[in-house]
N, C-alpha and C. Protein backbone atom coordinates (compact mmCIF):
# COMPACT_ATOMS: atom_id res chain seq x y z
N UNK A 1 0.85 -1.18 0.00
CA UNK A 1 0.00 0.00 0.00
C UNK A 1 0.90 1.24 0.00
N UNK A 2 0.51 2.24 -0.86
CA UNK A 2 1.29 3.56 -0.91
C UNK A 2 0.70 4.35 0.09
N UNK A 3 2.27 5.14 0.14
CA UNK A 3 1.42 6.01 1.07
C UNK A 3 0.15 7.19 1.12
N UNK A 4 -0.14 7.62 0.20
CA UNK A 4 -1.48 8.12 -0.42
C UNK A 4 -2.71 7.17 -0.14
N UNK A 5 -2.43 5.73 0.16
CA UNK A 5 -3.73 4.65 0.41
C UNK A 5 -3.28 4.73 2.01
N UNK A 6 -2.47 5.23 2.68
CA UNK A 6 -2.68 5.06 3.76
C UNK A 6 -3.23 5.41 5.14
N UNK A 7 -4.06 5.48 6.00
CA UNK A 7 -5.13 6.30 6.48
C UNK A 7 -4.36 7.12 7.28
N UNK A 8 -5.00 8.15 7.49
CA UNK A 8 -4.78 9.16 8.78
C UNK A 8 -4.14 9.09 9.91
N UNK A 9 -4.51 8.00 10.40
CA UNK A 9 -3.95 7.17 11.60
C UNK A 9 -2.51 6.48 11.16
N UNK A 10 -2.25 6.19 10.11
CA UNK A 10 -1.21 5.24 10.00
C UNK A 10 0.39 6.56 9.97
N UNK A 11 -0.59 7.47 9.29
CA UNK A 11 0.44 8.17 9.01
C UNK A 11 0.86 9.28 9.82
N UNK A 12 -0.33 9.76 10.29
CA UNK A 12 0.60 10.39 12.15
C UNK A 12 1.08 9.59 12.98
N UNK A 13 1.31 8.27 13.37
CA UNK A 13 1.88 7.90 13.98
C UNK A 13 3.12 6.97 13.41
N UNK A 14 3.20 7.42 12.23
CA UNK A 14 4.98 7.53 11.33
C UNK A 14 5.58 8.67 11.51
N UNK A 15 4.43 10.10 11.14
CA UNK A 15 5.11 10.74 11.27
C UNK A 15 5.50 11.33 12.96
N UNK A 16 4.76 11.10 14.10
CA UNK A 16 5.11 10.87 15.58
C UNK A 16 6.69 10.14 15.29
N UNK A 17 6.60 9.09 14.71
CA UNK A 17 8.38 8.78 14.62
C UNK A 17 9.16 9.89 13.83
N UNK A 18 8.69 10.78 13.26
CA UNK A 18 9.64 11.59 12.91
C UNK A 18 10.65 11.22 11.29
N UNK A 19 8.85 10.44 10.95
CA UNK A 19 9.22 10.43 9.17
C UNK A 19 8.37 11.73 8.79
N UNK A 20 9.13 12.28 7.85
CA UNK A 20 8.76 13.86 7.65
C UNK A 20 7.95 13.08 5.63
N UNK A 21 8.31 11.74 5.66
CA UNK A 21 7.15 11.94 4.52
C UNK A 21 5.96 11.75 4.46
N UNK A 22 5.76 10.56 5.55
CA UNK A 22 4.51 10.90 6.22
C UNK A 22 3.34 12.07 6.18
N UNK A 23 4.80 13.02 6.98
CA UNK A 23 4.00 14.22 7.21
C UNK A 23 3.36 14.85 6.17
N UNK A 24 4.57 14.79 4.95
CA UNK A 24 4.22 15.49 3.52
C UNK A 24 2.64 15.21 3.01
N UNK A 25 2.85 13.48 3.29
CA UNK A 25 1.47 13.35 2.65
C UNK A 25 0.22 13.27 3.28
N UNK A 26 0.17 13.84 4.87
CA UNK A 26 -0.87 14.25 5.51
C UNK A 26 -1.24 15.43 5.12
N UNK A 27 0.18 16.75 4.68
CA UNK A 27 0.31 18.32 4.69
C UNK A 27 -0.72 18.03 3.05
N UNK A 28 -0.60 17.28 2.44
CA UNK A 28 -0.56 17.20 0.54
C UNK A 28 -2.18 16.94 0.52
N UNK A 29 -2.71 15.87 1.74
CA UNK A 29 -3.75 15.29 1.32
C UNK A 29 -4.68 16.60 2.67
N UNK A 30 -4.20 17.08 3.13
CA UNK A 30 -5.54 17.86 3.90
C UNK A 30 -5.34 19.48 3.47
N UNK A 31 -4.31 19.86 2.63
CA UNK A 31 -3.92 21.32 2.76
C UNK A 31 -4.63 21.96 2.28
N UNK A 32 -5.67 21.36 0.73
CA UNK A 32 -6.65 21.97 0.15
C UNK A 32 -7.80 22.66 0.83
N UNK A 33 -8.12 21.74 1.94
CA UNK A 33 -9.55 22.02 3.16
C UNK A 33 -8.72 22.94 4.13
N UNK A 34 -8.05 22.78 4.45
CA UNK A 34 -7.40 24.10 5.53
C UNK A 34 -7.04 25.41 4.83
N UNK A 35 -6.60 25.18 3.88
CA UNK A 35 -6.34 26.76 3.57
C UNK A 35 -7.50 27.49 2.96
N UNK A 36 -8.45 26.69 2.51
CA UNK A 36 -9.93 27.33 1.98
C UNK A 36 -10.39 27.46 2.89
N UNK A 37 -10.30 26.78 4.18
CA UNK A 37 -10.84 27.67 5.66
C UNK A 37 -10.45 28.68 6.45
N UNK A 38 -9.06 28.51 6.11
CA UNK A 38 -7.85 29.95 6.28
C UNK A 38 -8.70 31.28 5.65
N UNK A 39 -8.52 30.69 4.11
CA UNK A 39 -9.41 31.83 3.57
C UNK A 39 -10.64 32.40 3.69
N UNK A 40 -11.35 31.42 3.66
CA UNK A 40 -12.39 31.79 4.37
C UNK A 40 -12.81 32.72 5.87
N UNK A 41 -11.85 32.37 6.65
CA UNK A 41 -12.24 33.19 7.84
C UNK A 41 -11.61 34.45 7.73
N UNK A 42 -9.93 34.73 7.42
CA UNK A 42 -9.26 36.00 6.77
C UNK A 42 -9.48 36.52 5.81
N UNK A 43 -9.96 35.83 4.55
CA UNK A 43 -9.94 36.85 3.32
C UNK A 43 -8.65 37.53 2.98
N UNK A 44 -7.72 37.61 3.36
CA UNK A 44 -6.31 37.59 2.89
C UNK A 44 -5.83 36.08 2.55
N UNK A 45 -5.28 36.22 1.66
CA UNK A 45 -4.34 35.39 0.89
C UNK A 45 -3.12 35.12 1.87
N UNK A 46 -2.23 36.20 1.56
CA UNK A 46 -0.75 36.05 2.88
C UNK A 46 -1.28 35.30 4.04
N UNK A 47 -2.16 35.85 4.88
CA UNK A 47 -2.25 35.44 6.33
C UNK A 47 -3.29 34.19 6.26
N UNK A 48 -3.82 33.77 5.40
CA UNK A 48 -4.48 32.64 5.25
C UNK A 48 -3.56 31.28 5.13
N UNK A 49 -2.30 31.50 4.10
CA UNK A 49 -1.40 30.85 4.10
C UNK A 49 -0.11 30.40 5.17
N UNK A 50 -0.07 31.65 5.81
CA UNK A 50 0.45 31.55 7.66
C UNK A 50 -0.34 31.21 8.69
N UNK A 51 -1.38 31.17 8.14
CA UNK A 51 -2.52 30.07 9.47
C UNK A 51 -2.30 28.39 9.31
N UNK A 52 -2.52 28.64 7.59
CA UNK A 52 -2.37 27.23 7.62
C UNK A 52 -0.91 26.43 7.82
N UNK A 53 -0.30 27.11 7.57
CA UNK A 53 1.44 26.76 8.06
C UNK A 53 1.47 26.36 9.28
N UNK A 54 1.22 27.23 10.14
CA UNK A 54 1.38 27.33 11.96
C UNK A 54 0.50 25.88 12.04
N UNK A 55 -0.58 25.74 11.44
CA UNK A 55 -1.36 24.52 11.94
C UNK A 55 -0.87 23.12 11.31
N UNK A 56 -0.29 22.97 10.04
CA UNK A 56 0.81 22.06 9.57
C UNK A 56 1.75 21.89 10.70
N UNK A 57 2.63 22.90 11.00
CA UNK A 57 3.43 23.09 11.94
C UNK A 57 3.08 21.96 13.67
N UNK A 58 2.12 22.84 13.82
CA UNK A 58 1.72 22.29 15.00
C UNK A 58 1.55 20.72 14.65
N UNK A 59 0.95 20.43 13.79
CA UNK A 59 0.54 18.77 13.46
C UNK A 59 1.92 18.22 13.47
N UNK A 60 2.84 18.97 12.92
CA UNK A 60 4.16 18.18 13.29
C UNK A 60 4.78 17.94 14.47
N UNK A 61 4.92 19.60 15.00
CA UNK A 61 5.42 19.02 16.51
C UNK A 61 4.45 18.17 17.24
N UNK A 62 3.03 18.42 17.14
CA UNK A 62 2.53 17.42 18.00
C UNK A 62 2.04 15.95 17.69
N UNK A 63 2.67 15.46 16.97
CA UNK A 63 2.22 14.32 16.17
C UNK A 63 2.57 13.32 16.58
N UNK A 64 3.89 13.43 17.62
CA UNK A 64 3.89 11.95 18.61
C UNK A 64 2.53 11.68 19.65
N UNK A 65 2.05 12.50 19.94
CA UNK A 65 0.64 13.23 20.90
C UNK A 65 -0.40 12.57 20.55
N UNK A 66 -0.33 12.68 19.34
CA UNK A 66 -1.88 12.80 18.81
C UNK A 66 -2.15 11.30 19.29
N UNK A 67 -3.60 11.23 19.74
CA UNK A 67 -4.06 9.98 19.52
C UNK A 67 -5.70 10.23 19.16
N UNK A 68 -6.14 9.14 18.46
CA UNK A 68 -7.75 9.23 17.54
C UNK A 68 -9.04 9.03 18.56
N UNK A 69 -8.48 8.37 19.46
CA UNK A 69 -10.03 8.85 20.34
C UNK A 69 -10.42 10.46 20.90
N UNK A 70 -9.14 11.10 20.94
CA UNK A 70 -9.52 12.55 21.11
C UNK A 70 -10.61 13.40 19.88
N UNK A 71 -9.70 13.00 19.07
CA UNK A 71 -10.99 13.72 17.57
C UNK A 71 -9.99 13.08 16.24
N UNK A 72 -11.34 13.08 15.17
CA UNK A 72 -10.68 12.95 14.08
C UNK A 72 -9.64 13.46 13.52
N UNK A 73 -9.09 13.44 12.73
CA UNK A 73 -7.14 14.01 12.85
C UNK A 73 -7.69 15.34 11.54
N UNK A 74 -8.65 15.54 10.82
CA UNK A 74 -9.93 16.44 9.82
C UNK A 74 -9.87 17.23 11.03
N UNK A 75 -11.13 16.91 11.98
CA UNK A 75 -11.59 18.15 13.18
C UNK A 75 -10.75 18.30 13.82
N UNK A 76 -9.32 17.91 14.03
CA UNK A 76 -8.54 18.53 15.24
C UNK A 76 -7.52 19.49 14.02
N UNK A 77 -7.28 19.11 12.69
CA UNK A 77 -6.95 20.20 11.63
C UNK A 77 -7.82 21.13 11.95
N UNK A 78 -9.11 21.04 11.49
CA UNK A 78 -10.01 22.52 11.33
C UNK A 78 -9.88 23.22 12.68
N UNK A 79 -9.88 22.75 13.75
CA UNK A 79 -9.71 23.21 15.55
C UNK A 79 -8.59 24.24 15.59
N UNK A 80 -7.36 23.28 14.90
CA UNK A 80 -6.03 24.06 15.21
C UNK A 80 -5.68 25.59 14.42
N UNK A 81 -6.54 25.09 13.07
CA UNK A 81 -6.75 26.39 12.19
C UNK A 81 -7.51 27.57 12.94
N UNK A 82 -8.66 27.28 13.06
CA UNK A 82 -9.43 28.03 13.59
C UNK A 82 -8.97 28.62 14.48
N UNK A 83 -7.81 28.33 15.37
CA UNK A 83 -7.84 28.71 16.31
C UNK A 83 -6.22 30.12 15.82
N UNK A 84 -5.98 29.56 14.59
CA UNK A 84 -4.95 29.81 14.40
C UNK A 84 -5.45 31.33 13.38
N UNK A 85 -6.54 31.11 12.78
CA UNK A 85 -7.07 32.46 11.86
C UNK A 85 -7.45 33.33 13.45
N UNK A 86 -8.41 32.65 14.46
CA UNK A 86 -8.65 33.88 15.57
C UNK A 86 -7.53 34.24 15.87
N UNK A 87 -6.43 33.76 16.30
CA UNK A 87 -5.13 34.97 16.82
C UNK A 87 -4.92 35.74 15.96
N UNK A 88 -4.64 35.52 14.67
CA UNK A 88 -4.20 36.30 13.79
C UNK A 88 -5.39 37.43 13.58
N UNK A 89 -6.52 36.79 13.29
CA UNK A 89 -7.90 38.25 13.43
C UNK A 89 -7.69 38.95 14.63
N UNK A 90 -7.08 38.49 15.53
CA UNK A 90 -7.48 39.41 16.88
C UNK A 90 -6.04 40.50 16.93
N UNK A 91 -4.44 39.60 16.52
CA UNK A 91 -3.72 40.78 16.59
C UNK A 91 -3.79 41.34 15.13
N UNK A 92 -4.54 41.15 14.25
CA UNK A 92 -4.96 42.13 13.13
C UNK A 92 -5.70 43.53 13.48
N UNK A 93 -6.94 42.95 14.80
CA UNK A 93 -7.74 44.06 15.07
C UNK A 93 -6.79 45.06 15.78
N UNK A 94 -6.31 44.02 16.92
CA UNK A 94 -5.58 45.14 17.91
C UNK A 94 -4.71 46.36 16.98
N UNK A 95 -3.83 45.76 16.13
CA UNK A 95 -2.92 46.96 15.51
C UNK A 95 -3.59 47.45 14.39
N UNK A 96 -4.68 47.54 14.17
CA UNK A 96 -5.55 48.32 13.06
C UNK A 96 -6.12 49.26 13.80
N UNK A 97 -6.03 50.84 12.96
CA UNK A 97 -6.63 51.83 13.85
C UNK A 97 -8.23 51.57 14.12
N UNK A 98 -8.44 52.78 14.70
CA UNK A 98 -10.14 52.54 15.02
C UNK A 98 -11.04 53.31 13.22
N UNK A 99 -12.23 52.51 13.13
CA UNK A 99 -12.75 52.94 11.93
C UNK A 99 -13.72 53.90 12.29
N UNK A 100 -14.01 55.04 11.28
CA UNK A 100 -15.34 55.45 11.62
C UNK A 100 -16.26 54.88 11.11
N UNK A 101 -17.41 55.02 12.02
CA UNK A 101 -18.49 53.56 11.35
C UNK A 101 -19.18 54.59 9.96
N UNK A 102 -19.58 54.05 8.64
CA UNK A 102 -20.31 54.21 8.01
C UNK A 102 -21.60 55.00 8.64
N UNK A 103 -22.09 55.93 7.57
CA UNK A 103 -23.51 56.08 8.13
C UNK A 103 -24.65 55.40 7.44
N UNK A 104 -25.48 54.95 8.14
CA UNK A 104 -26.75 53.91 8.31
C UNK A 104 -26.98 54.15 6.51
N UNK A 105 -27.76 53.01 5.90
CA UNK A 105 -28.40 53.28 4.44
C UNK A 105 -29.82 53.96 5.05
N UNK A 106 -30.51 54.16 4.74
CA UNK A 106 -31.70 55.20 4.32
C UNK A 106 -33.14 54.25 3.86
N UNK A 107 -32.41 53.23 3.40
CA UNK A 107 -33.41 52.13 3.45
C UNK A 107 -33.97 52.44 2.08
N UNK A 108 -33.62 53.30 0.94
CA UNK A 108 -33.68 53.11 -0.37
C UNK A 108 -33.73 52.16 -1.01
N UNK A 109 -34.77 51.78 -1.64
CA UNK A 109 -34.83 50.39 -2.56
C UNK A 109 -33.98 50.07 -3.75
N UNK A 110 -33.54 51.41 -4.59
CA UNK A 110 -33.02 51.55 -5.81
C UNK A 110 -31.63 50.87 -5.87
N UNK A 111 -30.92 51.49 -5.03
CA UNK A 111 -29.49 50.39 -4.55
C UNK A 111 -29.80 48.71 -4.33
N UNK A 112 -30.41 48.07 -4.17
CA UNK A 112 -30.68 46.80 -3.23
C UNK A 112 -30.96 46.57 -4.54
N UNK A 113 -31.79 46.90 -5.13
CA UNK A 113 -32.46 46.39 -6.85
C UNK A 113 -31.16 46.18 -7.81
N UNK A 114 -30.40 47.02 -7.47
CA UNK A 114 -29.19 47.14 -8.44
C UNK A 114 -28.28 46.02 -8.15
N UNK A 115 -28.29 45.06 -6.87
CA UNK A 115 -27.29 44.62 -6.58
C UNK A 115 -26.76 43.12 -7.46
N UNK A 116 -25.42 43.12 -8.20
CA UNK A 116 -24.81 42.30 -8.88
C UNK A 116 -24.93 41.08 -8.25
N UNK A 117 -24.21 39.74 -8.42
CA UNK A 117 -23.95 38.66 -7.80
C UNK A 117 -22.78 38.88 -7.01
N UNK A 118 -21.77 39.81 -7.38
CA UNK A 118 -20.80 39.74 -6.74
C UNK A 118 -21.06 40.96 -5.02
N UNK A 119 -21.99 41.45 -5.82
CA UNK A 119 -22.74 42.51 -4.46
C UNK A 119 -23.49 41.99 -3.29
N UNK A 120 -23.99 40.67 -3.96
CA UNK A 120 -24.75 39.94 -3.06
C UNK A 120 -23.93 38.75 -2.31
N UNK A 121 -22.73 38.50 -2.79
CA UNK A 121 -21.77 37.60 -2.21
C UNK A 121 -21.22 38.64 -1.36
N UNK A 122 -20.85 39.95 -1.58
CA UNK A 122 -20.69 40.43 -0.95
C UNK A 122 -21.09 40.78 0.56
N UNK A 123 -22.74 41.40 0.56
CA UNK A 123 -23.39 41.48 0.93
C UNK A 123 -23.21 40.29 2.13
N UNK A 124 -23.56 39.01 2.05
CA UNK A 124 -23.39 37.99 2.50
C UNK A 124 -22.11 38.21 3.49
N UNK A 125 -21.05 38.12 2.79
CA UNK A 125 -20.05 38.21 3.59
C UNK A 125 -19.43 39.07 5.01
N UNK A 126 -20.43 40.13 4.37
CA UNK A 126 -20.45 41.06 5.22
C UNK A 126 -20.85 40.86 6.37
N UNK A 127 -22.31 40.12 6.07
CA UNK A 127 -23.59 40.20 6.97
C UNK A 127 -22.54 39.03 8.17
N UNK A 128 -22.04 38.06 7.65
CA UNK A 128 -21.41 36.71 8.59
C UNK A 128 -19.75 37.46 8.76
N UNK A 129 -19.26 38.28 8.49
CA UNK A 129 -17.83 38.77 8.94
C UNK A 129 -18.43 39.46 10.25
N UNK A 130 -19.72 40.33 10.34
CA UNK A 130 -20.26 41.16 11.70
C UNK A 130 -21.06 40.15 12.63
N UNK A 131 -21.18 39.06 12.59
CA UNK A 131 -21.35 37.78 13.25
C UNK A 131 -20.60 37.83 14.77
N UNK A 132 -20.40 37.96 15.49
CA UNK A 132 -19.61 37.64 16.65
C UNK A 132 -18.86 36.29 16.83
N UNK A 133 -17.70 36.42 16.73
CA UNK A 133 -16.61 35.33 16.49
C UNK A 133 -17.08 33.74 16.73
N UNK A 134 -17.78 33.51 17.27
CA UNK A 134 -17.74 31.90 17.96
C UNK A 134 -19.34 31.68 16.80
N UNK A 135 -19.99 32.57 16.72
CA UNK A 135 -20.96 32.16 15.64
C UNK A 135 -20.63 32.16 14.40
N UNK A 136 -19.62 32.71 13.77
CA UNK A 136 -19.27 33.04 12.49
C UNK A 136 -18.56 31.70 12.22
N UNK A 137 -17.62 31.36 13.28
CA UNK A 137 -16.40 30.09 13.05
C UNK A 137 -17.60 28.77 12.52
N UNK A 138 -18.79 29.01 13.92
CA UNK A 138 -20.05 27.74 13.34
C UNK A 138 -20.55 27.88 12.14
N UNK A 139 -21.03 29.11 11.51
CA UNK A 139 -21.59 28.87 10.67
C UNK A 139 -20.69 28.64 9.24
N UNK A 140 -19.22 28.93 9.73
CA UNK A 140 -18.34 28.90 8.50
C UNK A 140 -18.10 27.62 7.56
N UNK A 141 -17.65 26.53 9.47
CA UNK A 141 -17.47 25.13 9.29
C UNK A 141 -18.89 24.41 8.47
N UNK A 142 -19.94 24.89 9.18
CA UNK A 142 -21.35 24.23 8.69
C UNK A 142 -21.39 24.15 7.20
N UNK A 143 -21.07 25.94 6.84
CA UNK A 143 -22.05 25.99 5.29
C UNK A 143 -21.19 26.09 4.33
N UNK A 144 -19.72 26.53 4.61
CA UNK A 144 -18.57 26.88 4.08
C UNK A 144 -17.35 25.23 3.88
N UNK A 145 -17.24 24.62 4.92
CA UNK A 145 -16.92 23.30 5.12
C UNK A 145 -17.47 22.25 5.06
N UNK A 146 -19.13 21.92 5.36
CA UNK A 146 -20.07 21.26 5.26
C UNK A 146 -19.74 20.18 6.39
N UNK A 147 -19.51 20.92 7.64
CA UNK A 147 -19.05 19.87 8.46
C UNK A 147 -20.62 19.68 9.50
N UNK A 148 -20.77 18.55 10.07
CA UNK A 148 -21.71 18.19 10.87
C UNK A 148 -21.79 18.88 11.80
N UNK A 149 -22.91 19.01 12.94
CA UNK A 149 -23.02 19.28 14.16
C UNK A 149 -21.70 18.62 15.09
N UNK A 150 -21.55 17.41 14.76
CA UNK A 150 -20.74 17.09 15.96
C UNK A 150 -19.45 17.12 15.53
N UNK A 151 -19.22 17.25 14.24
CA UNK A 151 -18.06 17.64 14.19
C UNK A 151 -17.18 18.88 14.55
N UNK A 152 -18.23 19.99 14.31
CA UNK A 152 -18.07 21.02 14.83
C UNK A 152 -18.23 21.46 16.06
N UNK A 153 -18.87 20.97 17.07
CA UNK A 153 -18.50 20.50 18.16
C UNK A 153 -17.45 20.24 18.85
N UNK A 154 -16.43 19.13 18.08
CA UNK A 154 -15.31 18.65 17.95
C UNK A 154 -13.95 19.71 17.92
N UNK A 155 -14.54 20.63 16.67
CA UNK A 155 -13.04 21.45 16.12
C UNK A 155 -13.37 22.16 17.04
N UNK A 156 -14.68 22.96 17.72
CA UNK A 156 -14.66 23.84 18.55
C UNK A 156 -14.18 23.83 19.89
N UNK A 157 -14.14 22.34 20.52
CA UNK A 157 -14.48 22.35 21.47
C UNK A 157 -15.15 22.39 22.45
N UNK A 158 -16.69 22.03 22.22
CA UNK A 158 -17.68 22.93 22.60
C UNK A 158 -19.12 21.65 22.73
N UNK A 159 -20.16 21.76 23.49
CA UNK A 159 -21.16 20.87 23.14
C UNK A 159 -21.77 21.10 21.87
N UNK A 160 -22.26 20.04 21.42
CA UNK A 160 -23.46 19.98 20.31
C UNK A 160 -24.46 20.58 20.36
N UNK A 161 -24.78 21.12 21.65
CA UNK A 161 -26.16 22.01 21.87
C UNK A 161 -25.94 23.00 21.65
N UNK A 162 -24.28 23.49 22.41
CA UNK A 162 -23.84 24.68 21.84
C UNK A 162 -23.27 25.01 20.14
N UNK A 163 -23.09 24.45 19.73
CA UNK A 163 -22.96 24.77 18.24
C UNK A 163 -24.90 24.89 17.71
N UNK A 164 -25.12 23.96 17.84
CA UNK A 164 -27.04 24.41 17.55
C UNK A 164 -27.03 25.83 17.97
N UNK A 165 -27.13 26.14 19.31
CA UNK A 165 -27.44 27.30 19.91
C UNK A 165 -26.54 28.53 18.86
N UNK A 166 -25.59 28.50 18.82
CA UNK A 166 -24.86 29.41 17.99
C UNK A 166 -25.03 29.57 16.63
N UNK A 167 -25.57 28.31 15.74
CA UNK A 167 -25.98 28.44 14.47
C UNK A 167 -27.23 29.39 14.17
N UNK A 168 -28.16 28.31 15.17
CA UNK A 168 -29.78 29.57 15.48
C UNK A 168 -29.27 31.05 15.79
N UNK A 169 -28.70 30.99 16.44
CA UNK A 169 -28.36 32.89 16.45
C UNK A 169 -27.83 33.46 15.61
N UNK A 170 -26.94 32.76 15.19
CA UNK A 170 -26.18 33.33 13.98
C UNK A 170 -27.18 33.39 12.77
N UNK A 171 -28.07 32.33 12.10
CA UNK A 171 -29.01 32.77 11.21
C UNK A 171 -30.38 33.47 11.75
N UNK A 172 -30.47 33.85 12.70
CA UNK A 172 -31.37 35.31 12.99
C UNK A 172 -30.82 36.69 12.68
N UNK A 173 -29.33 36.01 13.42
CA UNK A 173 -29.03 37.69 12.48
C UNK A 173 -28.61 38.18 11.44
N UNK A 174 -28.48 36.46 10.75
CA UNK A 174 -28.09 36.67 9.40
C UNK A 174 -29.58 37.45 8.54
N UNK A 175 -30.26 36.94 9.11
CA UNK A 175 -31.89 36.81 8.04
C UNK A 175 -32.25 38.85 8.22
N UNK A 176 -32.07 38.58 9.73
CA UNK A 176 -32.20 40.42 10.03
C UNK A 176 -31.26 41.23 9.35
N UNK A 177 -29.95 40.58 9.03
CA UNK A 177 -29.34 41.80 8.23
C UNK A 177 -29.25 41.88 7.03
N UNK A 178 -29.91 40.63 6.75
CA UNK A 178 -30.21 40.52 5.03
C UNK A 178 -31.43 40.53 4.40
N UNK A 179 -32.23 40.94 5.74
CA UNK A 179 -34.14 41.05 5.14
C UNK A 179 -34.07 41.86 3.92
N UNK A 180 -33.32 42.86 3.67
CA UNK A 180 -33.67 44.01 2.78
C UNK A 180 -33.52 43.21 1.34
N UNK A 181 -32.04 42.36 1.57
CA UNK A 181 -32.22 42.10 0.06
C UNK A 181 -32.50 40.61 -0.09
N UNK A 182 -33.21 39.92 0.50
CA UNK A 182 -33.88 38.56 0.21
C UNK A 182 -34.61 38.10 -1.05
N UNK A 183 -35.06 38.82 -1.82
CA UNK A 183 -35.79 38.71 -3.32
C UNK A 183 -34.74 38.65 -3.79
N UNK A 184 -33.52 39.87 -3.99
CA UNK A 184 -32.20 39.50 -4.78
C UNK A 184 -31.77 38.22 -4.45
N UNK A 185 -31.43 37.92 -2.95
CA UNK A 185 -30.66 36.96 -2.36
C UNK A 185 -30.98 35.41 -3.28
N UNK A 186 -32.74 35.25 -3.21
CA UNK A 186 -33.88 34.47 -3.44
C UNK A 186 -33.33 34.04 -5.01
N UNK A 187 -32.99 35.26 -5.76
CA UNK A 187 -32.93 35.65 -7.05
C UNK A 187 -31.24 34.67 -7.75
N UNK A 188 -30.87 34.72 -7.01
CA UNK A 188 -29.47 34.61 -6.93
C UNK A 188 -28.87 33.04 -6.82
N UNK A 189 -29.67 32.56 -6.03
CA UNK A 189 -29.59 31.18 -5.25
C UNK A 189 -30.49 30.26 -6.67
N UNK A 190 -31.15 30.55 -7.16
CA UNK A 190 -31.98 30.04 -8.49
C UNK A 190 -31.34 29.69 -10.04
């Protein structure tokens, strides 16, 4: 069996011995899903690619460690990421000056009518970037990753009730900040 046929398990605990090809082909076969979650939560390119490094990283040094009844070697990737895009969002915020907030829309229809696909992806993005951190990460993994309740659970750390609980909130306020353009949204999704 090559190592590409070989499971998850076989191959962190080669690379725990400190075969670095192992590692390669854990880094080769999961890097696609981590760094589209990198991206996903940063939206930078650069620092999406230094999240997912640090969390490669970490899988290496801790790879004598790891063992599979803790979590799938998938959810303890997405965990380590995640955890690895929040530091980086948080010392992003800290050394970014303060913004002045926008002033409110007016609630004009003519703009909202106009809005492109890329306005409405936009739009979207927006609405789940102003999410409060621990709901945004749920709804990222959910709809962005297509990961389960309990998996997400898993990467979070967190109960299953609590990821429910955080999804429901998070799409209330998704729906509230996107009532205006739901016919586009509606329009879009078709």
């Amino acid at each position: 069996m090559g190592e590409d046929e070989e499971s998850d398990e076989a191959l962190i605990a080669r690379a725990g011995r400190g075969d670095r090809l192992a590692a390669s082909v854990l880094i080769t076969r999961h890097s696609p899903r981590v760094l589209a979650l990198c991206r996903h939560m940063l939206k930078d390119r650069g620092s999406a690619e230094d999240a997912a490094q640090e969390t490669f990283l970490r899988l290496w040094e801790r790879a004598a460690a790891w063992r599979r009844q803790d979590a799938k070697l998938e959810t303890w990737l997405y965990r380590v990421a995640t955890n690895a895009c929040i530091d980086r969002h948080r010392s992003v915020r800290r050394d970014a000056p303060e913004e002045v907030a926008d002033e409110q829309p007016d609630g004009a229809p003519s703009a909202v009518a106009r809005l492109s696909d890329a306005d409405r992806r936009r739009a979207v993005e927006e609405a789940l970037a102003a999410l409060p951190e621990r709901q945004r990460i749920a709804m990222t993994l959910r709809h962005y990753r297509d990961l389960s309740n309990i998996e997400i659970a898993e990467a979070m750390a967190i109960s299953v009730d609590a990821v429910e609980s955080l999804l429901a909130r998070a799409r209330r306020t998704l729906t509230a900040a996107l009532a205006g353009m739901r016919d586009e949204l509606m329009e879009s999704a078709e």
